[in-house]
N, C-alpha and C. Protein backbone atom coordinates (compact mmCIF):
# COMPACT_ATOMS: atom_id res chain seq x y z
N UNK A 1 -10.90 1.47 -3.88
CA UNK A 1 -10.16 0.48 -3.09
C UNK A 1 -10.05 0.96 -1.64
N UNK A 2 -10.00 -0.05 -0.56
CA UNK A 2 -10.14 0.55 0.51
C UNK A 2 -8.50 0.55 1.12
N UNK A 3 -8.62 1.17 2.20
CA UNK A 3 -7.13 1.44 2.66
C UNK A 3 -6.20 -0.06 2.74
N UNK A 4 -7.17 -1.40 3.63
CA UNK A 4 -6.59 -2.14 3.61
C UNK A 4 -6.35 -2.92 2.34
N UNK A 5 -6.72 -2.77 1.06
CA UNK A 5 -6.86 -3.73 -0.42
C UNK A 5 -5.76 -3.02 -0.58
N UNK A 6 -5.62 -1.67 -0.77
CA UNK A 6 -4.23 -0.89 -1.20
C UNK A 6 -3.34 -1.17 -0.51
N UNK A 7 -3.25 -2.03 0.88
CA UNK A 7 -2.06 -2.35 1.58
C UNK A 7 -1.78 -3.52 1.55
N UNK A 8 -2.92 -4.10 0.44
CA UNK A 8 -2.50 -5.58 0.25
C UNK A 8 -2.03 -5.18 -1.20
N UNK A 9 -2.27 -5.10 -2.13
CA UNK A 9 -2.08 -5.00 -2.94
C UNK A 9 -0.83 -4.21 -3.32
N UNK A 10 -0.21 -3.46 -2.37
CA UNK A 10 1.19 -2.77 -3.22
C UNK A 10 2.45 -3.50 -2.70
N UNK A 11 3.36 -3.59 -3.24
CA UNK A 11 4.26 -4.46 -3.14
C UNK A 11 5.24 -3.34 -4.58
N UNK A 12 6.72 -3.50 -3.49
CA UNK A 12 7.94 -3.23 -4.51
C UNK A 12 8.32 -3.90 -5.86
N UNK A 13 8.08 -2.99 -6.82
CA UNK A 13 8.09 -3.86 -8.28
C UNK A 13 10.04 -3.75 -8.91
N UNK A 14 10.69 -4.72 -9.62
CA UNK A 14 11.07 -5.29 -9.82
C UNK A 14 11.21 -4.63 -10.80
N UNK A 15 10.25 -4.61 -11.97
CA UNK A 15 10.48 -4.73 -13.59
C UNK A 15 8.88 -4.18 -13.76
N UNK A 16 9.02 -2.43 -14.63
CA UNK A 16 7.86 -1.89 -14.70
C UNK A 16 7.66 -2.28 -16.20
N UNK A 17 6.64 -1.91 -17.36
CA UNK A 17 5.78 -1.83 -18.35
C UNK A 17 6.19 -0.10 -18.62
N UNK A 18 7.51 -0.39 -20.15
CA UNK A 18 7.60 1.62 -20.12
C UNK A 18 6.69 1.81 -21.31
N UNK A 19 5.60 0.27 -21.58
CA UNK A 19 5.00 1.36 -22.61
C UNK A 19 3.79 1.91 -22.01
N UNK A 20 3.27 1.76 -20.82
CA UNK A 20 2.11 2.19 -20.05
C UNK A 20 2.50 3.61 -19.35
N UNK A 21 2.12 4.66 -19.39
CA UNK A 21 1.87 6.27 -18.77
C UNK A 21 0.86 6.17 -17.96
N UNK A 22 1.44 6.91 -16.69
CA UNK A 22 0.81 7.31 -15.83
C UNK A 22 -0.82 9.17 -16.17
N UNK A 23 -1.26 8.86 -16.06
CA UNK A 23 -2.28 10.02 -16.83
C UNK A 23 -2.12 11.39 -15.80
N UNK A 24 -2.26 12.47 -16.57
CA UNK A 24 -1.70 13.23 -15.58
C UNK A 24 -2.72 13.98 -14.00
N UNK A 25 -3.76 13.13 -14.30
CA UNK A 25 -4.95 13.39 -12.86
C UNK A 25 -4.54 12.62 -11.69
N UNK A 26 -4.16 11.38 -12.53
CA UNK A 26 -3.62 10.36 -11.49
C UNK A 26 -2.30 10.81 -10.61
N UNK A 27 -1.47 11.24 -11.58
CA UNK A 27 -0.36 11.53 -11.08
C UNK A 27 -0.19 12.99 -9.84
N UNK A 28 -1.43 13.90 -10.36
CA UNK A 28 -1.66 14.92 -9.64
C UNK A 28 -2.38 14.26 -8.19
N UNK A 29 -3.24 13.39 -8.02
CA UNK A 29 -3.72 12.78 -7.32
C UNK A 29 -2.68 12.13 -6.32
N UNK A 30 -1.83 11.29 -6.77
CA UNK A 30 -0.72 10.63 -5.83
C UNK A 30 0.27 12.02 -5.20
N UNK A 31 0.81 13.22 -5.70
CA UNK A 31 1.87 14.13 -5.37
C UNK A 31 0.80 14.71 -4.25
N UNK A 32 -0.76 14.89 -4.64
CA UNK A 32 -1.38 15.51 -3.47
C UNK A 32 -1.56 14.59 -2.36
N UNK A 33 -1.50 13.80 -2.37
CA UNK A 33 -1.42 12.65 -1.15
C UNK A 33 -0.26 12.54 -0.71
N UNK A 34 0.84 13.31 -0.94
CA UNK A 34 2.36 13.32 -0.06
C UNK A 34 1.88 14.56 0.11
N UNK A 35 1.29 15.72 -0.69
CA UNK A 35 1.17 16.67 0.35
C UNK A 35 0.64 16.74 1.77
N UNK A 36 -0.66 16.03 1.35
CA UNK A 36 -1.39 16.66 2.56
C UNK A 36 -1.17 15.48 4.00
N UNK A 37 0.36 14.71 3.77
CA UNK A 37 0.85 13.97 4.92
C UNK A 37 1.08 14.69 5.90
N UNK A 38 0.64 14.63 7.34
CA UNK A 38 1.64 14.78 8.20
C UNK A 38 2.67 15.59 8.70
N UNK A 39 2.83 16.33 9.45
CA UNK A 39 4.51 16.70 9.44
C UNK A 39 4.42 16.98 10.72
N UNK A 40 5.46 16.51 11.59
CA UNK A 40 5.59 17.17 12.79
C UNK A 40 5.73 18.47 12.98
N UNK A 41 5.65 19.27 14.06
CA UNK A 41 4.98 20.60 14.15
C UNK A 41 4.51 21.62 13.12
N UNK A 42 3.97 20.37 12.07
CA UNK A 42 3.25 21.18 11.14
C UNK A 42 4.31 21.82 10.12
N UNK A 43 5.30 22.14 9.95
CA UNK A 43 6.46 22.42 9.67
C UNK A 43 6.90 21.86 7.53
N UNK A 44 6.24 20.83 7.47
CA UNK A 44 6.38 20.56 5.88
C UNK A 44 7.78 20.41 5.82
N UNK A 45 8.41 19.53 6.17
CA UNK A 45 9.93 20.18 5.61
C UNK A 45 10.26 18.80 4.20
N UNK A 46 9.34 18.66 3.26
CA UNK A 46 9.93 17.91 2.23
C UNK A 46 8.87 18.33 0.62
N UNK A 47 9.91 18.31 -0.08
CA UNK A 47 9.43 18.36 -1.08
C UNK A 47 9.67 17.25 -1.95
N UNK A 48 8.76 17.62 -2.91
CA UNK A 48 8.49 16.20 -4.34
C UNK A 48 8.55 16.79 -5.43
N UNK A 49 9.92 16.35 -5.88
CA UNK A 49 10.73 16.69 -7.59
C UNK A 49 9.96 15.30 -8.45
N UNK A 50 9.39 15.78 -9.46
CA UNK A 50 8.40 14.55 -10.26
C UNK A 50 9.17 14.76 -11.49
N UNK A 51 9.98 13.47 -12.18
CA UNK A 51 10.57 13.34 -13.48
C UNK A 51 9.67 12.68 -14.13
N UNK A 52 9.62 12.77 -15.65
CA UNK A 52 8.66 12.24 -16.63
C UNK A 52 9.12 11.99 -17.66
N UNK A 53 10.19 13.12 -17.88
CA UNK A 53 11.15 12.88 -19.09
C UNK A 53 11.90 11.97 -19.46
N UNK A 54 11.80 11.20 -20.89
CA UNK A 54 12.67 10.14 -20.49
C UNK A 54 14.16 10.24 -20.59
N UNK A 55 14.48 11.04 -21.68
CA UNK A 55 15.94 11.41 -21.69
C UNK A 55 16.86 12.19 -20.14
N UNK A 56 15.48 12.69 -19.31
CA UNK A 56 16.19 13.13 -18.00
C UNK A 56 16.46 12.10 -17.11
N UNK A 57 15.33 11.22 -17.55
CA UNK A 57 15.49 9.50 -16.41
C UNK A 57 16.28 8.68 -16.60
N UNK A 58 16.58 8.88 -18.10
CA UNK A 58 17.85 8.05 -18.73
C UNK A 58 19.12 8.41 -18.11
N UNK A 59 19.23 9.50 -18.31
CA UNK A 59 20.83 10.00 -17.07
C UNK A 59 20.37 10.26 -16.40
N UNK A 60 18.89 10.07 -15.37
CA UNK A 60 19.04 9.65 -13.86
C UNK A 60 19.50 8.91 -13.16
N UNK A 61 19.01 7.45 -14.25
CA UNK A 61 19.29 6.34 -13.82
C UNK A 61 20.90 6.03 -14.18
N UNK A 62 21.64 6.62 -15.30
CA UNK A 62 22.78 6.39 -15.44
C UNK A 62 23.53 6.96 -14.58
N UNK A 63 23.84 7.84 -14.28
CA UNK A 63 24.65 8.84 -13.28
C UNK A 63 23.86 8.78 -11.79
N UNK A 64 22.99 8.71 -11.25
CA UNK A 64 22.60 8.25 -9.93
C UNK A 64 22.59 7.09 -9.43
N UNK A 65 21.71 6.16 -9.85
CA UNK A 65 20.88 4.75 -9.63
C UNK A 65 22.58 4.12 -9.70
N UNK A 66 22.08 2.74 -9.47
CA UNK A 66 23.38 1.65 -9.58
C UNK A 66 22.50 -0.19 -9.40
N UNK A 67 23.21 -0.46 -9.85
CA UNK A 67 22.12 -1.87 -10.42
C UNK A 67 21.43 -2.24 -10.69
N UNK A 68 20.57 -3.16 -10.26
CA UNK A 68 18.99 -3.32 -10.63
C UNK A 68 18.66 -1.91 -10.38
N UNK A 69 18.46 -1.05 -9.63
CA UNK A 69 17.42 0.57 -9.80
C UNK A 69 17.60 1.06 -10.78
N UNK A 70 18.85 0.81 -11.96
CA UNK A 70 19.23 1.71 -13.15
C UNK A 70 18.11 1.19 -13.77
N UNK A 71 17.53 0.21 -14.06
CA UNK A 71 16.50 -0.37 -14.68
C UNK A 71 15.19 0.28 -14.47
N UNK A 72 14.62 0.07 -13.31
CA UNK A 72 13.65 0.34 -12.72
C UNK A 72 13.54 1.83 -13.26
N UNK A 73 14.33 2.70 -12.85
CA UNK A 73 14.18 4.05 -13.05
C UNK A 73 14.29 4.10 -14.56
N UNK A 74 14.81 3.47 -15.26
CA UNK A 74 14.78 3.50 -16.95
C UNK A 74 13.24 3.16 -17.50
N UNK A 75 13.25 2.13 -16.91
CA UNK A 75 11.28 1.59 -17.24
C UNK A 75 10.13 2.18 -16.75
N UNK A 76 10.59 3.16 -15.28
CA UNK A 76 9.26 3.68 -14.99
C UNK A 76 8.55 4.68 -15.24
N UNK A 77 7.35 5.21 -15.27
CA UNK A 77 6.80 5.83 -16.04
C UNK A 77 7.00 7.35 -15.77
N UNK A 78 7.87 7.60 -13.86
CA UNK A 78 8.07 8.43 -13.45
C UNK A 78 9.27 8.19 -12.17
N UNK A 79 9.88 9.39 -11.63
CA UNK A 79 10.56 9.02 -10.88
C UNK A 79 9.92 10.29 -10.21
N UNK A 80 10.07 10.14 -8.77
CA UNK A 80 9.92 11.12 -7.48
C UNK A 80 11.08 11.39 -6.45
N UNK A 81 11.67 12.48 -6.19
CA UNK A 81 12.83 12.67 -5.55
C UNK A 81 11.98 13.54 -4.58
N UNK A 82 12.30 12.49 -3.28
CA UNK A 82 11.60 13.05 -1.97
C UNK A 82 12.90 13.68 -1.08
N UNK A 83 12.78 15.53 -1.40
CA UNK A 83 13.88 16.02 -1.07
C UNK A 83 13.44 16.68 0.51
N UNK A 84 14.33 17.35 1.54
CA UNK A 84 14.18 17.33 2.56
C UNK A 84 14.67 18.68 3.09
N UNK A 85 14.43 19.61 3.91
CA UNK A 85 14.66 20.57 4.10
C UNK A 85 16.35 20.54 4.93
N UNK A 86 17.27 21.30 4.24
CA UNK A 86 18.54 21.56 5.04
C UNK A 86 18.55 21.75 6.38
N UNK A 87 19.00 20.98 7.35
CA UNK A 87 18.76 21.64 8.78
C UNK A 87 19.12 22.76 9.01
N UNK A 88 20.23 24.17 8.11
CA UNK A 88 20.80 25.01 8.49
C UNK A 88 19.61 25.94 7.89
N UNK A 89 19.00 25.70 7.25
CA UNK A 89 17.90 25.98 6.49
C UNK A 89 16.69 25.93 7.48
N UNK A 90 16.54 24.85 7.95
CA UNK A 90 15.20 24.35 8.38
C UNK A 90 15.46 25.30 10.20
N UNK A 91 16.17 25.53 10.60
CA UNK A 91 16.13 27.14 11.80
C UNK A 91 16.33 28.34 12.03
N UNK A 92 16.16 28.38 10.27
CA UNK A 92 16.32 29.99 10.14
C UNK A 92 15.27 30.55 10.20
N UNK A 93 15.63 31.91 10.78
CA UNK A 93 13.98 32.75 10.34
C UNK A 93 13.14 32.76 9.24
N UNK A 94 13.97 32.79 8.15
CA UNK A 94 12.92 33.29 6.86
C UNK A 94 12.04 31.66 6.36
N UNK A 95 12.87 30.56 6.85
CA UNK A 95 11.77 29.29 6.86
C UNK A 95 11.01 29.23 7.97
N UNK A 96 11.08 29.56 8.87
CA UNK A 96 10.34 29.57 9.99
C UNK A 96 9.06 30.30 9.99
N UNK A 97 9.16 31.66 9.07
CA UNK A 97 8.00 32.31 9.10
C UNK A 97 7.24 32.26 7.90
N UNK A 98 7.77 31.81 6.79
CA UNK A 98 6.97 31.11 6.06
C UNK A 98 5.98 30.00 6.72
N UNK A 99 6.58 29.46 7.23
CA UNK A 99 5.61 27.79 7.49
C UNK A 99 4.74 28.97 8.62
N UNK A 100 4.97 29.59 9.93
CA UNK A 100 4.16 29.60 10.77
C UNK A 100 3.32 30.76 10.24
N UNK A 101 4.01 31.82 9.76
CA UNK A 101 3.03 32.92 9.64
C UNK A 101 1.38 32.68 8.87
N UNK A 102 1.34 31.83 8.85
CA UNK A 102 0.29 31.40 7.82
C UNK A 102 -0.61 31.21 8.20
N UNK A 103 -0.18 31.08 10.26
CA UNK A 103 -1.41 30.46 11.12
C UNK A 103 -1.40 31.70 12.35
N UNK A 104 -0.58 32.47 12.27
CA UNK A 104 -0.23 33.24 13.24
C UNK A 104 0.07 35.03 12.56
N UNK A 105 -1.10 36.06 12.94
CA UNK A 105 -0.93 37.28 12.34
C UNK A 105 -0.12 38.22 12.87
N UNK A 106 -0.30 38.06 14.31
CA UNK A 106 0.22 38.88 14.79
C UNK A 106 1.58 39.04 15.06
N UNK A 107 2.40 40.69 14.39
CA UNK A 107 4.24 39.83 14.24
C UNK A 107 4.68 39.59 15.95
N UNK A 108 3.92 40.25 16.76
CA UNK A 108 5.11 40.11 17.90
C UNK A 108 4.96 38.60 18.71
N UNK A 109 3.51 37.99 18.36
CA UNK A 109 3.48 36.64 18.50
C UNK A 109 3.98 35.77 17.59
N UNK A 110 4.05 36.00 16.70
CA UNK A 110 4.81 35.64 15.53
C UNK A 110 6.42 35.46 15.79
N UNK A 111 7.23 36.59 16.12
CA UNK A 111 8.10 36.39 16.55
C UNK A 111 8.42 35.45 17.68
N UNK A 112 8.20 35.55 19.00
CA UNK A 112 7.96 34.53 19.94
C UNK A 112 7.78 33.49 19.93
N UNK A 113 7.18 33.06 18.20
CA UNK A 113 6.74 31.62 18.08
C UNK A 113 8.29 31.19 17.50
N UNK A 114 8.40 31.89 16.84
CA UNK A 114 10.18 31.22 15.49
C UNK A 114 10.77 30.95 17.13
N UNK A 115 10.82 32.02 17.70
CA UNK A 115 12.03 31.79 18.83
C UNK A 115 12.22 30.72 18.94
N UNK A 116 10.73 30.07 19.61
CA UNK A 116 10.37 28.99 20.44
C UNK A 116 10.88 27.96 19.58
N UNK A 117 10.64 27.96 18.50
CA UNK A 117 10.50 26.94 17.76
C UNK A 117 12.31 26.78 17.22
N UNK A 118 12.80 28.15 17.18
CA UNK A 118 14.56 27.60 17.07
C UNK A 118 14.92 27.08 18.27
N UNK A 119 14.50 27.20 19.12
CA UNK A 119 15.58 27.10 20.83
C UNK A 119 14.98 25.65 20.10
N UNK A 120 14.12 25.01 20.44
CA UNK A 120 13.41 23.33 20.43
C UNK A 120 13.93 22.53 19.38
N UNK A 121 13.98 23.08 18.02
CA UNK A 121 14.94 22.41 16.56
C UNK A 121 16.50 22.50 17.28
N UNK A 122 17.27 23.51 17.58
CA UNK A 122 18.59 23.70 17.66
C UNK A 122 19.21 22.81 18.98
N UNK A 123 18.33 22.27 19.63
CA UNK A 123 18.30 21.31 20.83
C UNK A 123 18.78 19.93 20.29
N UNK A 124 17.75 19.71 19.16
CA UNK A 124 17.71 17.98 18.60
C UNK A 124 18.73 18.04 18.39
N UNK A 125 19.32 16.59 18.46
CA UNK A 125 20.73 16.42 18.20
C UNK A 125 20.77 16.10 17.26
N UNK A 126 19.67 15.57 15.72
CA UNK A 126 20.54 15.20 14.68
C UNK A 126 18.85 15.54 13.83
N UNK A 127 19.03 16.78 13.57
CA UNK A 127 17.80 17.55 12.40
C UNK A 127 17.77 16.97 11.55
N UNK A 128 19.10 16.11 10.75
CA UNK A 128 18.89 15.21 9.38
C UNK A 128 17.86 14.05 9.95
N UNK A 129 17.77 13.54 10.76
CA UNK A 129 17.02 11.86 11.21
C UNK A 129 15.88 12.91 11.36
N UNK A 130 15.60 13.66 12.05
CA UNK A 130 13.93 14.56 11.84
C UNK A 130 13.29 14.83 10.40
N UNK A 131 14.35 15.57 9.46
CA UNK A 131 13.58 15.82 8.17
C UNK A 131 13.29 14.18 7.19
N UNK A 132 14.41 13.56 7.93
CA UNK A 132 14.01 11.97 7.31
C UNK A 132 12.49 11.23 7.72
N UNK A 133 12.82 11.54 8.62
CA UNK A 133 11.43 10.68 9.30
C UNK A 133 9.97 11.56 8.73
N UNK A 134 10.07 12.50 8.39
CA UNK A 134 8.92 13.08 7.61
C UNK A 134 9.24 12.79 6.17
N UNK A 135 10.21 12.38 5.30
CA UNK A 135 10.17 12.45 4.32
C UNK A 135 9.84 10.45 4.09
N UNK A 136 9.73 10.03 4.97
CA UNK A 136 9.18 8.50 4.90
C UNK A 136 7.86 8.59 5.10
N UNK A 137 7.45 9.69 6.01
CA UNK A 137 5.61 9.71 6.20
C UNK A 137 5.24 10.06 5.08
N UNK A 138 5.92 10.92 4.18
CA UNK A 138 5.38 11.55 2.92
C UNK A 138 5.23 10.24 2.01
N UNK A 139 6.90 9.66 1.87
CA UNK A 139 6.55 8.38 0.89
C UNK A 139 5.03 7.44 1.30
N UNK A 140 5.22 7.28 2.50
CA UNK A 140 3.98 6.20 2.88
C UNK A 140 2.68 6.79 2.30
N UNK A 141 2.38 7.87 2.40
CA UNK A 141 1.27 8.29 1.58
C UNK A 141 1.21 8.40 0.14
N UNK A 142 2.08 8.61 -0.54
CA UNK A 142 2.57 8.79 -1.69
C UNK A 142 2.07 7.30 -2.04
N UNK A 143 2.93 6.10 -2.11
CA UNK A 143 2.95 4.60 -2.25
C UNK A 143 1.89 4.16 -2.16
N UNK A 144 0.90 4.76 -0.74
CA UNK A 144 -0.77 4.07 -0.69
C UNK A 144 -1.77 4.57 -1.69
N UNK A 145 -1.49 5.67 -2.03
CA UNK A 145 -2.43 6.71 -3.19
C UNK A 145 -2.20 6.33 -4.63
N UNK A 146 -0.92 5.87 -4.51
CA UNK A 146 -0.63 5.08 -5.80
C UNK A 146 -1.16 3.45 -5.86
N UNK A 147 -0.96 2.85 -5.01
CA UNK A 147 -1.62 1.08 -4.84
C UNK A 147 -3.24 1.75 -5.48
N UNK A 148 -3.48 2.37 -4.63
CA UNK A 148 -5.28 2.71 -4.55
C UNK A 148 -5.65 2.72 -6.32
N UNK A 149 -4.49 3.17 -6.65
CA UNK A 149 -4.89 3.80 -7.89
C UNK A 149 -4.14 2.42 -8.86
N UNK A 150 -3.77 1.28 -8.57
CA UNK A 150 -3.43 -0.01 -9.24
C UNK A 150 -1.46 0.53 -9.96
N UNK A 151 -1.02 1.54 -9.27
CA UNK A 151 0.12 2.06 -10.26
C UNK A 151 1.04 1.20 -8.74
N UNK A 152 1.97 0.60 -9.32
CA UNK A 152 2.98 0.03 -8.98
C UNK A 152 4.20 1.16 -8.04
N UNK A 153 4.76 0.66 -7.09
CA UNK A 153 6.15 1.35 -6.63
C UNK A 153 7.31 1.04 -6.45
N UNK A 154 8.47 1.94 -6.26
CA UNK A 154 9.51 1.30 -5.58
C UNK A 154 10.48 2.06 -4.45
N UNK A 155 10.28 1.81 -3.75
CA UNK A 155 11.03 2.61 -2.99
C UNK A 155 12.57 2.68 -2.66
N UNK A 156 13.46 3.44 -2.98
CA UNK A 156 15.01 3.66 -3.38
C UNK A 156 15.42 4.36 -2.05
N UNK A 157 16.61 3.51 -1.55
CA UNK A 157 17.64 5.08 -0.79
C UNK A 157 19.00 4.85 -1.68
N UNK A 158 19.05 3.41 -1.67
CA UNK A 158 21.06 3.42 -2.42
C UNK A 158 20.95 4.17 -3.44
N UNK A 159 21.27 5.40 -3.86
CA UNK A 159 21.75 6.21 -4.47
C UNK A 159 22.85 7.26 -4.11
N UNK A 160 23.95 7.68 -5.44
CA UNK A 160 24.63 8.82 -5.19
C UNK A 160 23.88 9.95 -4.95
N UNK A 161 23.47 10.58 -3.62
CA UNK A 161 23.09 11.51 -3.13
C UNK A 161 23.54 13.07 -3.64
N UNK A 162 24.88 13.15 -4.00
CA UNK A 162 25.62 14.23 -4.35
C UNK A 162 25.63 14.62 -5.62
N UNK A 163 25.61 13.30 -6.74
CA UNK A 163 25.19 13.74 -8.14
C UNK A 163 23.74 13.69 -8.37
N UNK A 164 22.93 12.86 -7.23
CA UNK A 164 21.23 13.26 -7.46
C UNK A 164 21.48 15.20 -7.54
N UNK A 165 21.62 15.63 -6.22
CA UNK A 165 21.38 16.90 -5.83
C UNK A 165 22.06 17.72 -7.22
N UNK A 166 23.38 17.19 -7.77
CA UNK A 166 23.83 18.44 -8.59
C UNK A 166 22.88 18.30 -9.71
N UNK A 167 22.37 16.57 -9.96
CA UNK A 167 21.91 16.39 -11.51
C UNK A 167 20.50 17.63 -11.36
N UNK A 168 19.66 17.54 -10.18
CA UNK A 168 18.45 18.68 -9.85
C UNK A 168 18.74 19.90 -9.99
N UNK A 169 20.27 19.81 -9.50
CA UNK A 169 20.12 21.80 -9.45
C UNK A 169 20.48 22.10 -11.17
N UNK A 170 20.97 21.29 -11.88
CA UNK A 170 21.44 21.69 -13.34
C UNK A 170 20.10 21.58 -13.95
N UNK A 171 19.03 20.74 -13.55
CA UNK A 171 17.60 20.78 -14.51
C UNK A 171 16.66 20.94 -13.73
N UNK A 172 16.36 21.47 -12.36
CA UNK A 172 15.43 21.23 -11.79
C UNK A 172 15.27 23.38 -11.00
N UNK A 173 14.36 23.49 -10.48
CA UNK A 173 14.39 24.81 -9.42
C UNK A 173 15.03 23.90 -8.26
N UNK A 174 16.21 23.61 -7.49
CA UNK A 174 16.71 22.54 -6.96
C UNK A 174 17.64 23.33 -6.51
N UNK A 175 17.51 24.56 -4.84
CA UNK A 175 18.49 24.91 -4.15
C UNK A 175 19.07 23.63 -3.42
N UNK A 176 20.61 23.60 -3.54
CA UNK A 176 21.31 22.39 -2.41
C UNK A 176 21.30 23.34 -1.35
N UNK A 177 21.67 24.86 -1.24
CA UNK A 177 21.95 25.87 0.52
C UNK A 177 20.78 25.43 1.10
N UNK A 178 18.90 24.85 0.37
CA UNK A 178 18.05 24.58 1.15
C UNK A 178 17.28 23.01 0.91
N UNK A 179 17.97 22.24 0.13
CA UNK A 179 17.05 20.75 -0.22
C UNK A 179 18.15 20.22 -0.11
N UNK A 180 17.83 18.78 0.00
CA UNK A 180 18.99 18.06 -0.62
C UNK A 180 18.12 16.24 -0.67
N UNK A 181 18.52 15.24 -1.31
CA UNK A 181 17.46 14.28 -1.53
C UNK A 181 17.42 13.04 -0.54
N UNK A 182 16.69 12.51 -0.33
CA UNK A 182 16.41 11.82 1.18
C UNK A 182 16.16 10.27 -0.25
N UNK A 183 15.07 10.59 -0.89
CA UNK A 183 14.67 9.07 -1.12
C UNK A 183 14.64 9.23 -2.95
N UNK A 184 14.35 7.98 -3.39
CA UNK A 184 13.92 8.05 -4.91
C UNK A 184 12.94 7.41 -4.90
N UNK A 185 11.73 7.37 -5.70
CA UNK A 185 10.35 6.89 -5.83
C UNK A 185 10.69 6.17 -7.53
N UNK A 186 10.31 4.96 -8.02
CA UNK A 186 9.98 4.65 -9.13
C UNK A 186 8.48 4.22 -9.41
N UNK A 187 7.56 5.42 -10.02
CA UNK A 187 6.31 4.62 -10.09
C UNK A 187 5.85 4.41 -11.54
N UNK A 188 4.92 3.41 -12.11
CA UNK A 188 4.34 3.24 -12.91
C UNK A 188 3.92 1.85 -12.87
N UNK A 189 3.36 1.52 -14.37
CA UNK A 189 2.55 0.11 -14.05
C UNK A 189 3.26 -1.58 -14.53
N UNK A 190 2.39 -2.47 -14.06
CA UNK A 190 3.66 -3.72 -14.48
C UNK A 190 2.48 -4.94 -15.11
N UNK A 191 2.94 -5.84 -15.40
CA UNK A 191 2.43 -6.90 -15.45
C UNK A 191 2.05 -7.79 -14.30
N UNK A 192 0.97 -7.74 -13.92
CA UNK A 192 0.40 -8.24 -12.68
C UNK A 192 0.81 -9.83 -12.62
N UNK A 193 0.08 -10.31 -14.20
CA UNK A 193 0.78 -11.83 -14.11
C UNK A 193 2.09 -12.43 -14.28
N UNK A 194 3.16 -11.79 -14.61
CA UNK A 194 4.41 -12.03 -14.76
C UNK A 194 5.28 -11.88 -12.74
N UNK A 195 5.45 -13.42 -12.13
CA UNK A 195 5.85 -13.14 -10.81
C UNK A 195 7.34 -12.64 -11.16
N UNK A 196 7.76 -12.52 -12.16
CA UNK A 196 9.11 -11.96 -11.92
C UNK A 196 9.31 -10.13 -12.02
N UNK A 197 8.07 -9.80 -11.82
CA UNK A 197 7.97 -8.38 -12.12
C UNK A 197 8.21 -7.71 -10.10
N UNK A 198 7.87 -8.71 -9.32
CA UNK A 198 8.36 -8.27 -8.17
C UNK A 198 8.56 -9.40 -6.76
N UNK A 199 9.17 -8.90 -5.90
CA UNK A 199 9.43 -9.81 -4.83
C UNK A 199 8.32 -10.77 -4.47
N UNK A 200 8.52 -12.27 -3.97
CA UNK A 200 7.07 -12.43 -2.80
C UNK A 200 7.02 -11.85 -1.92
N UNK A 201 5.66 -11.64 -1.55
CA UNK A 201 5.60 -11.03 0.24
C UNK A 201 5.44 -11.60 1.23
N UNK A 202 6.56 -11.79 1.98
CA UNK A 202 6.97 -12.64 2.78
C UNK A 202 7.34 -12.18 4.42
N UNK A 203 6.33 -12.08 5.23
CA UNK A 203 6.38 -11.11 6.15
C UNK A 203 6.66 -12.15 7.69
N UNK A 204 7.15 -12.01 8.92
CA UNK A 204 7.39 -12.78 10.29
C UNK A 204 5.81 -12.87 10.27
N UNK A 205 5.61 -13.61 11.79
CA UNK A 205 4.39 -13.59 12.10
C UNK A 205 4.00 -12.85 12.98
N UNK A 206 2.54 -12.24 13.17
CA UNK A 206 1.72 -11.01 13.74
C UNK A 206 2.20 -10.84 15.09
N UNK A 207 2.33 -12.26 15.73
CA UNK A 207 2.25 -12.24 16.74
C UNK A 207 4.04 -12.06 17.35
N UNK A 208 4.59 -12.32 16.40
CA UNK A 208 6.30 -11.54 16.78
C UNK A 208 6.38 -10.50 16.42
N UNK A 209 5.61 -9.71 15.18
CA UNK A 209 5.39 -8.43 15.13
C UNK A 209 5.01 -7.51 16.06
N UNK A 210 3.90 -7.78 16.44
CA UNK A 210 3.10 -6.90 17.40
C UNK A 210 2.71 -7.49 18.41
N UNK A 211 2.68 -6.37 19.67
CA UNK A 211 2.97 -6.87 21.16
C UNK A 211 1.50 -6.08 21.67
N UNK A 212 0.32 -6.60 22.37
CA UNK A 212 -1.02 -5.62 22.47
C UNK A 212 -0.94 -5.65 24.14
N UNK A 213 -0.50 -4.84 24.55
CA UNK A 213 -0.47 -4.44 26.00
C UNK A 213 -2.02 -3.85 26.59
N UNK A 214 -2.53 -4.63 27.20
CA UNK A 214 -3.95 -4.27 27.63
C UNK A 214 -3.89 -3.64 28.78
């Protein structure tokens, strides 16, 4: 499928199919396509918690989710918790030289670089709207790798944020001193011909959308 068929073709589903499984190449296939997104200064600051279990999705969706998403996350074949690096976290040294040392050998340039790179993070005025905005580039890749692949999505923020994070740290490797969860992902597959399985797509027009300054 080409980039644009997968951008026609995915659309927020409604009501998934829990007797259809996602296979696990596929699924390795979509988590590597949020990896290899993007990140401003290169930096990675999000990770992807992948649920499968259903008894763990069952009190995901009970104790997190709230309305229609309790559903969604009950029916889908998986859930994805697109978690985000702590800002108190995300300017410390020992994250800092993880991400850079990797590109940089030498320590005393090495050092010089974290510097640089705390004075410039500790500047921004609001590090949460930074690790967000990468953890939406991640979803966007995530969501297209999945269309490509005919598996349905949904993309979640209304959730309890505070019992997501504790429900992870009680079953998951899930530090809160360094993660905490930005988004919820519901993916798996639906009934293509049933229109009540998701919204119409119903978009303004191009030309109130987009402005082409020549």
């Amino acid at each position: 499928m080409t980039v644009k068929n997968a951008i026609n073709w995915r659309k927020t589903i409604k009501k998934y199919d829990s007797s259809k499984t996602i296979n696990d190449n596929d699924l390795l296939t979509i988590i590597e396509a949020g990896r290899l997104a993007p990140c401003s200064l290169g930096l990675e600051v999000t990770n992807v918690l992948t649920i499968t279990n259903k008894e763990l999705k069952t009190k995901f969706a009970e104790e997190v989710m709230s309305g229609s998403n309790q559903e969604k996350v009950q029916n889908a074949n998986c859930i994805m918790i697109i978690a985000g690096i702590n800002p108190e976290y995300l300017v410390s040294t020992e994250f800092l030289t993880t991400r850079l040392e990797r590109n940089i050998a030498q320590p005393d340039v090495l050092k010089k670089t974290i510097d640089k790179y705390q004075t410039f993070l500790t500047q921004k005025k609001d590090l949460f709207t930074f690790v967000s905005e990468q953890a939406h580039i991640v979803t966007s890749f995530i969501t297209l790798q999945a269309a490509d692949l005919k598996i349905g999505s949904t993309i979640m923020g209304g959730f309890d944020v505070k019992k997501c994070n504790d429900l992870l740290s009680e079953h998951c490797f899930f530090n809160q001193d360094k993660l905490y969860s930005i988004l919820v992902l519901a993916l798996g597959y639906y009934d293509e011909t049933d229109e009540k399985t998701s919204l119409p797509r119903v978009r303004i027009d191009f030309n109130e959308f987009a402005k082409i300054i020549k």
